[in-house]
Protein backbone atom coordinates (compact mmCIF):
# COMPACT_ATOMS: atom_id res chain seq x y z
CA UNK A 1 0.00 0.00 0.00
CA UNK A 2 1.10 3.26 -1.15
CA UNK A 3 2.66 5.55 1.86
CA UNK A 4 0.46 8.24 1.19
CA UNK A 5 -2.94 6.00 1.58
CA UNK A 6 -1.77 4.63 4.90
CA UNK A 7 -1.15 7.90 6.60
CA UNK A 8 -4.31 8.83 5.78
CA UNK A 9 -6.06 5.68 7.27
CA UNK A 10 -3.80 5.73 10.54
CA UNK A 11 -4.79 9.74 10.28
CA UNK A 12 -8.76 8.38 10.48
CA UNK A 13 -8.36 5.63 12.48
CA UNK A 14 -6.59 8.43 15.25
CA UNK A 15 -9.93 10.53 14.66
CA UNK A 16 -12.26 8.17 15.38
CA UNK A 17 -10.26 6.67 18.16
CA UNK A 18 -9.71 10.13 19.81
CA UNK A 19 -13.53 10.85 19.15
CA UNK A 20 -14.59 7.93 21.36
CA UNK A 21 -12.37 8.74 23.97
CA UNK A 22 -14.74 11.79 23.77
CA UNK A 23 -17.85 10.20 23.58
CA UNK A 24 -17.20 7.37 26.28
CA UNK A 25 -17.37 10.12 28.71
CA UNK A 26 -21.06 10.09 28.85
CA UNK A 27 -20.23 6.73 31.29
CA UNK A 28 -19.55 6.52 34.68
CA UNK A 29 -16.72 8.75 35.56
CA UNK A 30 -15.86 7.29 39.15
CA UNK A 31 -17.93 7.20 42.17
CA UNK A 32 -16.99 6.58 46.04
CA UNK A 33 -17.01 3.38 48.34
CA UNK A 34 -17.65 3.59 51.89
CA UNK A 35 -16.32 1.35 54.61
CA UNK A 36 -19.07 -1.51 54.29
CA UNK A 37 -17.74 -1.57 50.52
CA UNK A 38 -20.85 0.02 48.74
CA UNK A 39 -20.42 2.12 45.78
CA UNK A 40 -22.15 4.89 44.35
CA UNK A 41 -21.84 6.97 41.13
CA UNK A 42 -20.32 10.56 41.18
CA UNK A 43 -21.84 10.98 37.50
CA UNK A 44 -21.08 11.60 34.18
CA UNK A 45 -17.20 12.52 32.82
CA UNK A 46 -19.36 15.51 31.83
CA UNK A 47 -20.91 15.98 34.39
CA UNK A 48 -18.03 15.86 36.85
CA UNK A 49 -15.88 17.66 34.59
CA UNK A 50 -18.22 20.66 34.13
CA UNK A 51 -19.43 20.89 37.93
CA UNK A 52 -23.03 19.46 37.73
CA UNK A 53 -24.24 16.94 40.46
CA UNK A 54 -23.72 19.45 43.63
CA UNK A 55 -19.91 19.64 42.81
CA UNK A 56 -17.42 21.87 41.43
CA UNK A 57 -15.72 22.04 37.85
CA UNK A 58 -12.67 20.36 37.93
CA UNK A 59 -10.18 23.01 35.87
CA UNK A 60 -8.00 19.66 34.51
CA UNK A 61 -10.67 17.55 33.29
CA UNK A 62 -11.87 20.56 31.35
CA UNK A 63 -8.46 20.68 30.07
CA UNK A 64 -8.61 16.99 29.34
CA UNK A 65 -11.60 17.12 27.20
CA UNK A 66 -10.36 20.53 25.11
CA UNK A 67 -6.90 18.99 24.58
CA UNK A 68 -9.46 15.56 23.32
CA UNK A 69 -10.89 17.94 21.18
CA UNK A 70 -7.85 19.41 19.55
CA UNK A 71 -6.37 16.24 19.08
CA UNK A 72 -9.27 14.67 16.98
CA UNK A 73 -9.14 17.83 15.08
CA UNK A 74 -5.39 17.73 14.50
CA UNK A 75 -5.29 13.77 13.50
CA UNK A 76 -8.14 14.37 10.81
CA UNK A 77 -5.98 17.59 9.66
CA UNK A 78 -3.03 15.13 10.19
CA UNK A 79 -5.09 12.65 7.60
CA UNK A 80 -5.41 14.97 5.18
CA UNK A 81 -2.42 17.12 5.07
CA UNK A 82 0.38 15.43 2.50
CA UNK A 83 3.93 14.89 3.69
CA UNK A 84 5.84 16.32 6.52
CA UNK A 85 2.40 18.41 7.53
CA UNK A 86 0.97 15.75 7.77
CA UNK A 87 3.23 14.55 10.53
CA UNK A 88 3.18 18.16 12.51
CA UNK A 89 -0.87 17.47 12.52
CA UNK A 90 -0.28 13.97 14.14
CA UNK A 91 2.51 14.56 16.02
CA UNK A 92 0.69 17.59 17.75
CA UNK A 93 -2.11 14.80 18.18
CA UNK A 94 0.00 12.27 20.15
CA UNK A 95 1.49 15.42 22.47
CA UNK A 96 -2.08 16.36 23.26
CA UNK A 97 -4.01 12.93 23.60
CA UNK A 98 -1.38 11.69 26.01
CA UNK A 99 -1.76 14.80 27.72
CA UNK A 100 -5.44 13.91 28.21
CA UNK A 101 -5.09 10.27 28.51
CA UNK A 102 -2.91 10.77 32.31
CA UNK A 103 -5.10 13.61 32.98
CA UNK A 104 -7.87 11.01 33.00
CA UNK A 105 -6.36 8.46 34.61
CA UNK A 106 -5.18 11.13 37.48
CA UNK A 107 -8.96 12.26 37.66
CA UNK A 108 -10.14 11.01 40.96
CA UNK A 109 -7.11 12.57 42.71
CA UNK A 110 -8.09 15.84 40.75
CA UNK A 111 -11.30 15.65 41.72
CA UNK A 112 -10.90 15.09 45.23
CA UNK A 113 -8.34 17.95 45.53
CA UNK A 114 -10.90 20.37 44.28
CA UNK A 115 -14.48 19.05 45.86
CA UNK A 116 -14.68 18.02 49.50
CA UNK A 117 -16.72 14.46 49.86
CA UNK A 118 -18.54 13.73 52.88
CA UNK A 119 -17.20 11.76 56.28
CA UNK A 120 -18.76 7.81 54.91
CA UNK A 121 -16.89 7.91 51.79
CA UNK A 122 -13.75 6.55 52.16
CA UNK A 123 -12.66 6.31 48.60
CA UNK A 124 -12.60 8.04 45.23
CA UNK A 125 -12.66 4.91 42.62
CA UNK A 126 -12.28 5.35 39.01
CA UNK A 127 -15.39 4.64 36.74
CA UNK A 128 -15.74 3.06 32.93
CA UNK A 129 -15.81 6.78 31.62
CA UNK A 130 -12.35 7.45 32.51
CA UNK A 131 -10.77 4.52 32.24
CA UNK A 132 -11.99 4.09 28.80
CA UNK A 133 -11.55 8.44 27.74
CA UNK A 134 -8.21 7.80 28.98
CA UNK A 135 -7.53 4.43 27.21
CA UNK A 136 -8.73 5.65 23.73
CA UNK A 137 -6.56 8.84 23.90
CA UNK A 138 -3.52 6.79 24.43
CA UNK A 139 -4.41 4.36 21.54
CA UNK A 140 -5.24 7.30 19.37
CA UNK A 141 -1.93 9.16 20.71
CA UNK A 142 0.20 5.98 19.87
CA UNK A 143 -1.57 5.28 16.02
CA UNK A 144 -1.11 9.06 15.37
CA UNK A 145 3.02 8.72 16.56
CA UNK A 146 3.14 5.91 14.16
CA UNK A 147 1.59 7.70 11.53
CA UNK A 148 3.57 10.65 12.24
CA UNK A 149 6.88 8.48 12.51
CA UNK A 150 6.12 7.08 8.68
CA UNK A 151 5.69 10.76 7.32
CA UNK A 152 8.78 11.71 8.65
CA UNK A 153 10.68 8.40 7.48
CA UNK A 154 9.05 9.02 3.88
């Protein structure tokens, strides 16, 4: 396969990666287990992220998601861009989705640094949302790298 075409599928197969890592935030971001070992939801990754639920915005996850947002921009600019732009687009895409990807993975400690949780909950326990935000942003990040890495070897 020509060098050219697989760019541009490793390009699309970045932006749909880095899209679900949006869109799986819509799941269970963490939640909190007491001492007796029951769990309860926190919400959303939205919904966390943007302060809804009784808490407050967490500044990082908002961060997270923007930096999500610029890097499924960048890897379908990335997709479409010939040669060494091409590589700049997906290159910025791995620098940003890896960003997001540990921002997500860090998000119960950032959450529990900005909202206070009441005396029963001993925990902060990560949810599906992030887990899954944060493992499509690395995947993307890594397909992008490799797409970038075969630009630049071209």
């Amino acid at each position: 396969m020509n060098n050219r075409k697989v760019n541009i599928v490793l390009g699309l197969v970045a932006t749909v990666a880095a899209i679900v890592s949006i869109l799986v935030l819509f799941a269970t971001a963490f939640g909190t287990s007491d001492s007796a070992g029951h769990a309860s939801t926190l919400g959303s990754g939205f919904q966390v992220m943007f302060g809804q639920s009784g808490f407050d915005a967490v500044p990082l996850l908002i961060v997270a998601f923007v930096l999500q947002c610029i890097g499924a921009f960048f890897a379908l600019v990335g997709a479409i861009l010939p040669g060494k732009l091409g590589a700049i687009g997906l290159g910025v895409t791995a620098i940003c989705l890896v960003a997001a990807g540990i921002m997500w993975f860090l998000s119960p400690s950032l959450f529990s640094g900005i909202n206070k949780l009441s005396a029963e909950a001993e925990s902060v326990v990560i949810g599906t949302g992030a887990i899954l935000g944060a493992t499509f942003s690395l995947l993307a990040a890594v397909i992008s790298l490799y797409g970038a890495y075969r630009s630049f070897k071209a």
